[in-house]
Protein backbone atom coordinates (compact mmCIF):
# COMPACT_ATOMS: atom_id res chain seq x y z
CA UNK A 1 2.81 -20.18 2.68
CA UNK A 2 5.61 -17.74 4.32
CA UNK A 3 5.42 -17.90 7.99
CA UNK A 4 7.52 -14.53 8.38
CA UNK A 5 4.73 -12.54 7.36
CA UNK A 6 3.35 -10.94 10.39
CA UNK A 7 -0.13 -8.46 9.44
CA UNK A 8 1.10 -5.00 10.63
CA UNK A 9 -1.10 -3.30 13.51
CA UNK A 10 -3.32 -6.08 13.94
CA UNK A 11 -4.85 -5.20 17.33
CA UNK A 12 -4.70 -1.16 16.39
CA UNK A 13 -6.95 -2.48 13.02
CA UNK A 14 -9.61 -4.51 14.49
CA UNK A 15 -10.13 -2.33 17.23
CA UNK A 16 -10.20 0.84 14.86
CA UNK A 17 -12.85 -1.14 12.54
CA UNK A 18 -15.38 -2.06 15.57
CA UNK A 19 -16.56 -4.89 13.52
CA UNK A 20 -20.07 -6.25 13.98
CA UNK A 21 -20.50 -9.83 13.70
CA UNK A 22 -23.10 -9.27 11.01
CA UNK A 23 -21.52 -6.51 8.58
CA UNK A 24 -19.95 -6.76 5.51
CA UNK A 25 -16.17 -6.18 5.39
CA UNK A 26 -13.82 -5.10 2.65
CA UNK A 27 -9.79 -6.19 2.49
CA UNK A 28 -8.81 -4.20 -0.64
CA UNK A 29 -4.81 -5.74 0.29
CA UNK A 30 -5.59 -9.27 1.12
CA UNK A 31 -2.05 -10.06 1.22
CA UNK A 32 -1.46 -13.22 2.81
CA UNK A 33 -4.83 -13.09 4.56
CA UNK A 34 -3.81 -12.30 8.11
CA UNK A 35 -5.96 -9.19 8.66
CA UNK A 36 -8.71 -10.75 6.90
CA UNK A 37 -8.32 -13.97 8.94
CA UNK A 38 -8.68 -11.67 12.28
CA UNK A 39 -12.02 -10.14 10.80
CA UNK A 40 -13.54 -13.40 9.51
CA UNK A 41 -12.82 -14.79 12.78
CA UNK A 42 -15.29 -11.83 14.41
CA UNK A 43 -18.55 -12.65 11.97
CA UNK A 44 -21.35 -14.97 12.37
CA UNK A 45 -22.87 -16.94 9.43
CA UNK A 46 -24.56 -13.65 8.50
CA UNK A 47 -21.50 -11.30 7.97
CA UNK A 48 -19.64 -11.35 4.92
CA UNK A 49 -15.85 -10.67 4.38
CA UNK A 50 -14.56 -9.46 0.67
CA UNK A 51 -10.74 -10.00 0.12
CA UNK A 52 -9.02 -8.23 -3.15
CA UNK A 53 -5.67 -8.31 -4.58
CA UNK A 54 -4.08 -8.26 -7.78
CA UNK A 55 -1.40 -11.03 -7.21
CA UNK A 56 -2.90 -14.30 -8.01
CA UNK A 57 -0.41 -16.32 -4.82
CA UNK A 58 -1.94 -13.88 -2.44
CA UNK A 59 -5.03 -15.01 -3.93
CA UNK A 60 -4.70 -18.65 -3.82
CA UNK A 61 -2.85 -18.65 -0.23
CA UNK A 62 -5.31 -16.51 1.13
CA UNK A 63 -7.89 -18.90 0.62
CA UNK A 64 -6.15 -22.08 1.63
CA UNK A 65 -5.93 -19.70 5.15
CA UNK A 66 -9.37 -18.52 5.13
CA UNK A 67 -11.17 -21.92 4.67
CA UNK A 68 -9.79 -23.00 7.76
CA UNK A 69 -12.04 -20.31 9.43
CA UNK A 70 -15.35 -20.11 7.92
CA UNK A 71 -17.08 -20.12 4.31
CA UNK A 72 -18.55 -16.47 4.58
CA UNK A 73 -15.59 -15.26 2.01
CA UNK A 74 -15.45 -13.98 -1.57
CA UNK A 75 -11.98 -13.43 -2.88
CA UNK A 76 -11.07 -11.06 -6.07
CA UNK A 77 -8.26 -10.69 -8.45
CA UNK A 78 -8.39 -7.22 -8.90
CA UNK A 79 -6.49 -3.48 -8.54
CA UNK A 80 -8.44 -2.20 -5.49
CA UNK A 81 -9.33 0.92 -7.98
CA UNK A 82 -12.10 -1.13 -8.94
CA UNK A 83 -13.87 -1.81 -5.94
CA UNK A 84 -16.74 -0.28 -7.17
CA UNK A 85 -17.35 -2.30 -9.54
CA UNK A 86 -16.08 -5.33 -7.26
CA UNK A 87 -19.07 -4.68 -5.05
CA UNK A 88 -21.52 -4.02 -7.58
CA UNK A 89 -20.84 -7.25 -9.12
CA UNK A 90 -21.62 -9.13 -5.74
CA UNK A 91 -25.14 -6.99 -5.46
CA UNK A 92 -23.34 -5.16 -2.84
CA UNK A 93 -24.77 -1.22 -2.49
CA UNK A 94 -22.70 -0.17 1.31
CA UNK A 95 -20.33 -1.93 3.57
CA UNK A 96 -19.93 -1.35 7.12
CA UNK A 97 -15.91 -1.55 7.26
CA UNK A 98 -12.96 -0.72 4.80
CA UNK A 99 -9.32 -2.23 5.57
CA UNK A 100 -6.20 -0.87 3.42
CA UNK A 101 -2.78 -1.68 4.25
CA UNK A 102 -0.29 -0.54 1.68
CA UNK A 103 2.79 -2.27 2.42
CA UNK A 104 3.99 -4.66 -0.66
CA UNK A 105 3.18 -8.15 1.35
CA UNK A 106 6.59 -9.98 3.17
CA UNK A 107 6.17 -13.15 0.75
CA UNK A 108 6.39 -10.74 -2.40
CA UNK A 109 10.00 -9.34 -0.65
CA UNK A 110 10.73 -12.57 0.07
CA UNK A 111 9.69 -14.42 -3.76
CA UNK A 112 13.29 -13.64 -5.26
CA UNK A 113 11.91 -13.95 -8.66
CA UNK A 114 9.57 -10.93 -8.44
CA UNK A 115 12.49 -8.19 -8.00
CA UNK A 116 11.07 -6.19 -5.57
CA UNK A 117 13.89 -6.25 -2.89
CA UNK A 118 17.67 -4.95 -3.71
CA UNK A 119 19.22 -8.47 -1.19
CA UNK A 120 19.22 -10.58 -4.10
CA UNK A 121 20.27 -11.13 -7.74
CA UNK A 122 16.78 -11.34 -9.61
CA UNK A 123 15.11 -9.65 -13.18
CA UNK A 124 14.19 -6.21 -12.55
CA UNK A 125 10.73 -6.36 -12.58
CA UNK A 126 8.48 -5.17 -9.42
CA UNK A 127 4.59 -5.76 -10.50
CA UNK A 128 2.55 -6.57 -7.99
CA UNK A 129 0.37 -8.01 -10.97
CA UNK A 130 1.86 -9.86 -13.08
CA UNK A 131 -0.47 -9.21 -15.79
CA UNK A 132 0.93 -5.54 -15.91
CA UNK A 133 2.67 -4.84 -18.69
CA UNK A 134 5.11 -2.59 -17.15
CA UNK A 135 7.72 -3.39 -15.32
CA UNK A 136 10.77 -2.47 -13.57
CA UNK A 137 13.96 -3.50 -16.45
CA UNK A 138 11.19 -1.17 -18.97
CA UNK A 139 11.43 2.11 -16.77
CA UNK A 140 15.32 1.80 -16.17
CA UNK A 141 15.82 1.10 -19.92
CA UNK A 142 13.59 3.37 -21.43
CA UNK A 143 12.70 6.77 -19.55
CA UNK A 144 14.44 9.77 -20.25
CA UNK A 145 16.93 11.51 -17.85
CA UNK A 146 13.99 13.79 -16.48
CA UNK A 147 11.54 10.81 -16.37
CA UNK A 148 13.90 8.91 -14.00
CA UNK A 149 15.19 12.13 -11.82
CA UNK A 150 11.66 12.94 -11.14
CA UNK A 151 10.69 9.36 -9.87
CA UNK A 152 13.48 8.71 -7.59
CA UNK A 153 13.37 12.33 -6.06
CA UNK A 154 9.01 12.69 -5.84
CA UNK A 155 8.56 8.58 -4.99
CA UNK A 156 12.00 7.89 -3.19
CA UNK A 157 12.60 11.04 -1.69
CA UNK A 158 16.31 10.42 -3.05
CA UNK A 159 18.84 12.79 -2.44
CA UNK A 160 21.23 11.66 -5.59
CA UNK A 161 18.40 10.71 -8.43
CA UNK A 162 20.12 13.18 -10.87
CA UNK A 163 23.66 11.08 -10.10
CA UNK A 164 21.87 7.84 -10.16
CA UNK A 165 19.26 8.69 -13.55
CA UNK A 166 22.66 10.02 -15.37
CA UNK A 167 24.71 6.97 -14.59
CA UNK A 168 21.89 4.51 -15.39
CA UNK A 169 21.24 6.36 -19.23
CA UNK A 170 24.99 6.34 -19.30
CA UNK A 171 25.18 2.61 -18.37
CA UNK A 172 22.43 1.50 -20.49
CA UNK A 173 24.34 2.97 -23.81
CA UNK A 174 26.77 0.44 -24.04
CA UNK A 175 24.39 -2.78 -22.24
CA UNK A 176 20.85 -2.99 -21.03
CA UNK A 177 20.29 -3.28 -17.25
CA UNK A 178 18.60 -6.56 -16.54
CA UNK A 179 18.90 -7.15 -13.13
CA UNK A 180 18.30 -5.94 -9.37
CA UNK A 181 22.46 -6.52 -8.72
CA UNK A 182 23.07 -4.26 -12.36
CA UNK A 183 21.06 -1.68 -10.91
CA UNK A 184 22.42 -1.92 -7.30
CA UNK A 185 26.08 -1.38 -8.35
CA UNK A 186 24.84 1.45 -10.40
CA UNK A 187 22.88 3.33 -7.84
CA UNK A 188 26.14 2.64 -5.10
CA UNK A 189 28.82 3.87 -8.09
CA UNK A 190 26.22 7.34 -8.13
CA UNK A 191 26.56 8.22 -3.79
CA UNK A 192 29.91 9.56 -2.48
CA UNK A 193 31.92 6.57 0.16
CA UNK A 194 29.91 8.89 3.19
CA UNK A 195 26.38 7.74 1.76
CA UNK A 196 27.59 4.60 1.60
CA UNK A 197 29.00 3.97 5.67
CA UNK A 198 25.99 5.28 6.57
CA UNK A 199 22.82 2.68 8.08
CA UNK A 200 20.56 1.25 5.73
CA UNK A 201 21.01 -0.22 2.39
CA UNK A 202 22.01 2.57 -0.51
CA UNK A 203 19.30 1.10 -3.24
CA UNK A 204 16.40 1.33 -0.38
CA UNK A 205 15.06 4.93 -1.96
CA UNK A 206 15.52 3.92 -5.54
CA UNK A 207 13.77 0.51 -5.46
CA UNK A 208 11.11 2.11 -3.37
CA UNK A 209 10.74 4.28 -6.28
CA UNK A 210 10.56 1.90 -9.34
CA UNK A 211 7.88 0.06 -6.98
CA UNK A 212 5.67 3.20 -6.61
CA UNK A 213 6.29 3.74 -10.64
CA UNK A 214 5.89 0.51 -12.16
CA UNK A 215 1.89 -0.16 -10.19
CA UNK A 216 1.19 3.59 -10.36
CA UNK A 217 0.62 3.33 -6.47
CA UNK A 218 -0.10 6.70 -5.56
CA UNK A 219 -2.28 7.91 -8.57
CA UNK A 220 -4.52 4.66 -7.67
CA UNK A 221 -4.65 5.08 -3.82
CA UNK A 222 -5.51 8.81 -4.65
CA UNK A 223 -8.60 7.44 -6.94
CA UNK A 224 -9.69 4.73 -4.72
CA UNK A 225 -10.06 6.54 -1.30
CA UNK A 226 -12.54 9.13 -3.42
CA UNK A 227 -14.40 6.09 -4.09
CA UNK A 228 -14.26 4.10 -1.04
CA UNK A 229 -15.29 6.53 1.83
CA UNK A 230 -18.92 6.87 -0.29
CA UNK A 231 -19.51 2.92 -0.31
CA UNK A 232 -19.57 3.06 3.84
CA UNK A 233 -22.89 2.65 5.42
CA UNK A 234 -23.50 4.98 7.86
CA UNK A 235 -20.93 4.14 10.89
CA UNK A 236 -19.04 2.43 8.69
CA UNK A 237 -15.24 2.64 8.81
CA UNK A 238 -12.29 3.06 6.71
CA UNK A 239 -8.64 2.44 7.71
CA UNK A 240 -5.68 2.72 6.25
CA UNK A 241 -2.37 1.70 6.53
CA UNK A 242 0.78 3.64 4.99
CA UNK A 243 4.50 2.85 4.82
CA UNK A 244 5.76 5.90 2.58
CA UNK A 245 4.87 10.04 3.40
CA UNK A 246 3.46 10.30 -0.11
CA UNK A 247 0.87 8.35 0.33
CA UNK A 248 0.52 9.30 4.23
CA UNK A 249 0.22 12.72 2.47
CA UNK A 250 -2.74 11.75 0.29
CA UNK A 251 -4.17 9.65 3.05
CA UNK A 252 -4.07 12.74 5.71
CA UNK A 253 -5.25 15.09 2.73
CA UNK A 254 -8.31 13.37 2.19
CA UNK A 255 -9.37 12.63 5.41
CA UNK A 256 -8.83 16.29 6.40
CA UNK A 257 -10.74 17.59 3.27
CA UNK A 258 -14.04 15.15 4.31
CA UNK A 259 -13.84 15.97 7.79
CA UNK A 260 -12.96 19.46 8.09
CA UNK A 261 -15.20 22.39 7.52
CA UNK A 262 -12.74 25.18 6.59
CA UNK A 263 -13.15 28.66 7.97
CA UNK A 264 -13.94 31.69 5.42
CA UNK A 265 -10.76 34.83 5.57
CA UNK A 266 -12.43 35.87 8.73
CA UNK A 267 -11.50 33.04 9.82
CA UNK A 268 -15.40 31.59 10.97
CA UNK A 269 -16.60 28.58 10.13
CA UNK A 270 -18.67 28.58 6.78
CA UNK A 271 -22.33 28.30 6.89
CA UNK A 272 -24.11 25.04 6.57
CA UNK A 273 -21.11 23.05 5.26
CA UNK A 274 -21.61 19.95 8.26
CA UNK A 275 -19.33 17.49 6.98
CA UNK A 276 -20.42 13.19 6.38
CA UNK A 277 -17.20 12.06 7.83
CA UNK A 278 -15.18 12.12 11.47
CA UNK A 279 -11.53 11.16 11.96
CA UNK A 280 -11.66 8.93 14.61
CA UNK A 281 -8.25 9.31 15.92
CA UNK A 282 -7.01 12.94 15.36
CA UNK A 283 -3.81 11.15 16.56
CA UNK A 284 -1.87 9.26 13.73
CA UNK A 285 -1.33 5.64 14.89
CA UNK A 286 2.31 4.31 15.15
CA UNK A 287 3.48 0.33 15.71
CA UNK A 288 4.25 -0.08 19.58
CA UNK A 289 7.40 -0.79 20.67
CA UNK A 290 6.60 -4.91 21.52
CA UNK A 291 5.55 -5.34 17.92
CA UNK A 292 8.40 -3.38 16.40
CA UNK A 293 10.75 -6.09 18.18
CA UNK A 294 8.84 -9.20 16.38
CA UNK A 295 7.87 -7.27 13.42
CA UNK A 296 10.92 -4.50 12.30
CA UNK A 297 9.02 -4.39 8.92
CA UNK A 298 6.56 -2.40 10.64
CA UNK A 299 8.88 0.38 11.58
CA UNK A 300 7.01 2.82 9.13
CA UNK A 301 3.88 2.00 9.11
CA UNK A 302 1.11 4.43 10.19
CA UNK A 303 -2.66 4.35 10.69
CA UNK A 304 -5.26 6.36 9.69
CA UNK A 305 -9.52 5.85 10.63
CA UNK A 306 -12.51 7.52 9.34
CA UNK A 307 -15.93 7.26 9.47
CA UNK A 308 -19.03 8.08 7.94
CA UNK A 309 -21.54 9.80 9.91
């Protein structure tokens, strides 16, 4: 098991869930368990933590971590888009708290082998599922000029996709692009020698991009918060954790649709619309500064709770 990885807003997360020793908990992003280890750790015999992620390591390490802390666990191999159906299949109707962090996990960075990060020579590949059929080497190779603008401006927030998306269809004419190096010295031959001096590695944007593309990240968190905030009991809690402004978008969208009541063009509040759900902080929550010096992947991170009435 990695020892760099370091759950992000631990404290800010337990607090935010108010956990009762006797509820039922959700971790739709087990990771590498640490969040879920810090909410075991605050049940008795009759609560009930449910862990679910799609990478079968996460799966496996996350248990070896948990059964060191109690037996009142169920673990799933699943896309959290299914939690539904997760919970119906354990008999499970409500749940008192919801935890999603959606930052990839530090030992998926870290596995060279799985192509997420630009650092080192690996396939280009990206799924946080391995049973996905789509990865990484498929989009670069295959999408059209369009296609590939689009995701690197909408899901990178690049400021040179059309440079980068026409080098890479001109590249891949005369070789296909295999690897996360390939695609590095692509993406640095499309950005003027300015781009290039400035902080921060030139390929961040892009490979933050594929990522999104390849496991369809914000089309599934979009689906999955409709779903989740109705399987809360009453009092029960959702919170969620986001590293990029799309899905901080969707996340703050959402919330603000279910909790508040929109005025009519006179500008008064509509008539028996009393929404189910309160944001409990109005305030977005940001990583202190004593966790961003032990923890620097946590720069971006921001938190978002809501409840059900």
């Amino acid at each position: 098991m990695s020892e760099k990885h370091v759950p992000v807003l631990l404290k800010e997360v337990i607090e935010g869930l108010n956990i009762k020793s006797d509820g039922v908990y959700v971790d739709l992003t087990l990771g590498r368990g640490g969040h879920s280890e810090a909410i075991l750790s605050r049940l008795s015999e009759k609560g009930l933590l449910v862990g679910v992620d799609q990478d079968e390591t996460a799966i496996k390490e996350s248990d070896e971590r948990l059964a060191k802390v109690a037996k009142n666990y169920v673990l799933v191999r699943s896309n959290f888009v299914d939690v539904d159906k997760i919970l119906e299949n354990l008999n499970i109707d409500k749940v008192d708290g919801i935890l999603m962090d959606l930052g990839v996990s530090s030992p998926q960075f870290d596995d060279i082998s799985r192509g997420f990060t630009y650092r080192y020579d690996a396939p280009l590949d990206m799924r946080m599922d391995q049973r996905n059929p789509l990865t990484a080497k498929e989009i670069v190779n295959t999408y059209s000029l369009k296609e590939l603008t689009d995701i690197f401006q909408i899901y990178g927030e690049e400021k040179y996709a059309y440079s980068i998306a026409k080098n890479i269809v001109k590249y891949r004419e005369e070789k296909e692009i295999e690897t996360t190096f390939e695609l590095v010295e692509i993406i640095k031959k499309s950005k003027p020698q300015k781009e290039l001096k400035k902080v921060g590695h030139p390929a961040k944007q892009v490979f933050q991009a594929l990522r999104i593309a390849v496991n369809d990240e914000l089309n599934v968190l979009y689906k999955t918060l409709l779903k989740v905030v109705y399987l809360l009991k009453s009092g029960g809690r959702l919170a969620v954790i986001s590293f990029h402004s799309g899905e901080d978008k969707i996340v703050k969208q959402i919330f603000k649709s279910l909790t508040v009541t929109e005025g009519n063009r006179y500008d008064l509040p509509l008539q028996n619309e009393e929404k189910d759900f309160i944001e409990v902080n109005r305030k977005v929550i940001v990583p202190s500064q004593e966790e961003l010096e032990v923890n620097h992947r946590a720069a971006s991170s921001k938190l978002r709770i809501i409840e059900r009435k």
